[in-house]
Protein backbone atom coordinates (compact mmCIF):
# COMPACT_ATOMS: atom_id res chain seq x y z
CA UNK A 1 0.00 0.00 0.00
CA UNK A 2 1.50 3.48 -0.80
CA UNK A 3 0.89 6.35 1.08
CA UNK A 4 0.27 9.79 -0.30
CA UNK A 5 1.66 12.76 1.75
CA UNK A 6 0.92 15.80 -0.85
CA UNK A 7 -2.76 15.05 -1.02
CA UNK A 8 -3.97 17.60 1.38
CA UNK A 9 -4.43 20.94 -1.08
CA UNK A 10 -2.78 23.13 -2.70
CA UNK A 11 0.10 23.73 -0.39
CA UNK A 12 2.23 26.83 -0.22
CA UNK A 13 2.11 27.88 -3.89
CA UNK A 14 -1.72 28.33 -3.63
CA UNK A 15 -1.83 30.23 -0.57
CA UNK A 16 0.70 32.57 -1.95
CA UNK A 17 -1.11 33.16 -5.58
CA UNK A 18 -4.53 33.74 -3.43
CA UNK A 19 -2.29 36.86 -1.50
CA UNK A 20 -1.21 38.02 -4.44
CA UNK A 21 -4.70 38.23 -6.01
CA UNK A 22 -6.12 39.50 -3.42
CA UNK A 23 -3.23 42.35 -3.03
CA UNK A 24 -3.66 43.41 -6.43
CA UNK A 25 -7.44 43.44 -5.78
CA UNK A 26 -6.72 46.00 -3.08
CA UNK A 27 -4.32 48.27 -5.00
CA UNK A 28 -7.06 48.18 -7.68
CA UNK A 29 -9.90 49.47 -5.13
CA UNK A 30 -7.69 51.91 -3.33
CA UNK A 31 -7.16 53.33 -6.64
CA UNK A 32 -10.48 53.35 -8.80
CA UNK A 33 -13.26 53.66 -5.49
CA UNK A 34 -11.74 57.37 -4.72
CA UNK A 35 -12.16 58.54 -8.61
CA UNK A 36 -15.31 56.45 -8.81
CA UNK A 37 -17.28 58.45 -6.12
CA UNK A 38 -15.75 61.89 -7.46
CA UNK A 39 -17.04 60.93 -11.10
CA UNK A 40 -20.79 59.73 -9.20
CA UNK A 41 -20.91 63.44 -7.51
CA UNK A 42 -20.14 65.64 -11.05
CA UNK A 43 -23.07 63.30 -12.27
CA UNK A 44 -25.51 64.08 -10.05
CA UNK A 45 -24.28 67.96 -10.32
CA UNK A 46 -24.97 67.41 -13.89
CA UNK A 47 -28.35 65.63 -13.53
CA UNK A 48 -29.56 68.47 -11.30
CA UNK A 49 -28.73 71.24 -13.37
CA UNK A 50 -29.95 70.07 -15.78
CA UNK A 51 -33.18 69.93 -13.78
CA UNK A 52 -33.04 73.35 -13.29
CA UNK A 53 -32.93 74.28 -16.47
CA UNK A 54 -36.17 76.42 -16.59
CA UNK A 55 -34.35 78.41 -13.96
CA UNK A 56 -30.66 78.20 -14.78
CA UNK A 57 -29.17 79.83 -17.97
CA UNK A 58 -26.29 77.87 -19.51
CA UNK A 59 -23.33 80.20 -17.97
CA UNK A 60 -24.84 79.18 -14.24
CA UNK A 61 -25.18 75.51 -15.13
CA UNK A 62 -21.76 75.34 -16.55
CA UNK A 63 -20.35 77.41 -14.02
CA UNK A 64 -21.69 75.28 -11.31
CA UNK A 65 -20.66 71.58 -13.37
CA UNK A 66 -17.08 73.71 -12.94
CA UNK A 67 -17.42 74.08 -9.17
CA UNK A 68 -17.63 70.77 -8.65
CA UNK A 69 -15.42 70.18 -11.09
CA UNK A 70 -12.81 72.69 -8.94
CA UNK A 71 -14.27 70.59 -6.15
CA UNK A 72 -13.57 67.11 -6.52
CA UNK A 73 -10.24 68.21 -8.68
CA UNK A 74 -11.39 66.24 -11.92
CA UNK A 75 -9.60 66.69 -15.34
CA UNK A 76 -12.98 68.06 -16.95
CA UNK A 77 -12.00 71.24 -18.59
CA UNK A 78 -14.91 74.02 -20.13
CA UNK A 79 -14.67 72.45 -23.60
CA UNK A 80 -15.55 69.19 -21.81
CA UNK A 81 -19.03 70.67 -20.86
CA UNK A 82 -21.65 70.56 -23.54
CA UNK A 83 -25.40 72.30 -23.52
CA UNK A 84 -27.67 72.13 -26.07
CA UNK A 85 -31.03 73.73 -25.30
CA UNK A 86 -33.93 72.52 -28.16
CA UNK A 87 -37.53 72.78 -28.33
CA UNK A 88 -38.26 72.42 -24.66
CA UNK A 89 -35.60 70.20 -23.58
CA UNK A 90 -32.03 70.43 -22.12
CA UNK A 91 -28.86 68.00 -22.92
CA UNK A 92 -26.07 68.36 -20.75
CA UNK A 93 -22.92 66.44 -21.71
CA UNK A 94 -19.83 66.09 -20.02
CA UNK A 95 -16.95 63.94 -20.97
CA UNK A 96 -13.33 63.36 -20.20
CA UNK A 97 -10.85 60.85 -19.21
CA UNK A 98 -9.69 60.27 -15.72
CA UNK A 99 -5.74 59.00 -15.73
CA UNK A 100 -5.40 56.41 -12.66
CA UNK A 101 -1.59 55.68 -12.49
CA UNK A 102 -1.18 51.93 -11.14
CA UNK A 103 2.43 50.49 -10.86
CA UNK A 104 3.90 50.16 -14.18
CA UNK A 105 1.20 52.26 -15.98
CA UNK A 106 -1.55 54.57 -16.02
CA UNK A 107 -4.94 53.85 -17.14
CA UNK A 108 -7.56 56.22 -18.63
CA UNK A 109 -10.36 56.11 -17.31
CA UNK A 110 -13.39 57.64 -19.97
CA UNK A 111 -16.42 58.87 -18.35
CA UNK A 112 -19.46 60.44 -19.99
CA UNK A 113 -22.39 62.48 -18.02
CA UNK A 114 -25.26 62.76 -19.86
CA UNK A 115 -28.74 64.46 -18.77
CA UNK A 116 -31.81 65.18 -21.15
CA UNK A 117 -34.68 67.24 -19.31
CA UNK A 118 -37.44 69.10 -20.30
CA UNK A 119 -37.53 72.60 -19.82
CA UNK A 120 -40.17 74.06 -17.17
């Protein structure tokens, strides 16, 4: 009868590729959840002005995507901001690219804001 002694998992090598993983997971997060809730705020900022439309002109709605902009220290620039008012309705685009420097490289990040409302 032979007895197996390397039959009870995966042993050192396994334990050390699970660390790995799951310290490349947290470099990822510490990176991206930061930039992700800055990019979730100049949405919102963008979604209400647009609301406001009927109330805002386009140099207040612009000038307030730019505060937050100034805010959260996002590489949106004035060209990046985009309003088209049309037969009783609003667009409001904004879009740029966020560079997220990992070891090794940097990744950019493109993010578009869009908001259609109707004018009251």
């Amino acid at each position: 009868m032979r007895v197996r002694r390397r039959e009870r998992g995966e042993g050192k090598l396994g334990c050390l590729f699970g660390l790995i993983l799951l310290a490349i997971a947290v470099v990822i997060a510490f990176k991206m959840i930061p930039v992700k809730v800055k990019a979730a705020e100049l949405r919102q900022v963008v979604s209400d002005e647009a609301k406001a439309a009927g109330t805002h002109n386009d140099d207040k709605i612009r000038g307030a995507i730019m505060q937050k902009v100034y805010d959260t220290k996002l590489p949106v620039t004035v060209e990046d901001v985009h309003i088209t008012r049309s037969q009783g309705e609003i667009t409001v685009d904004v879009e740029y690219d966020v560079p997220i420097d990992f070891p090794g490289f940097t990744y950019k990040w493109h993010q578009h804001h869009h908001a259609n409302n109707p004018i009251f």
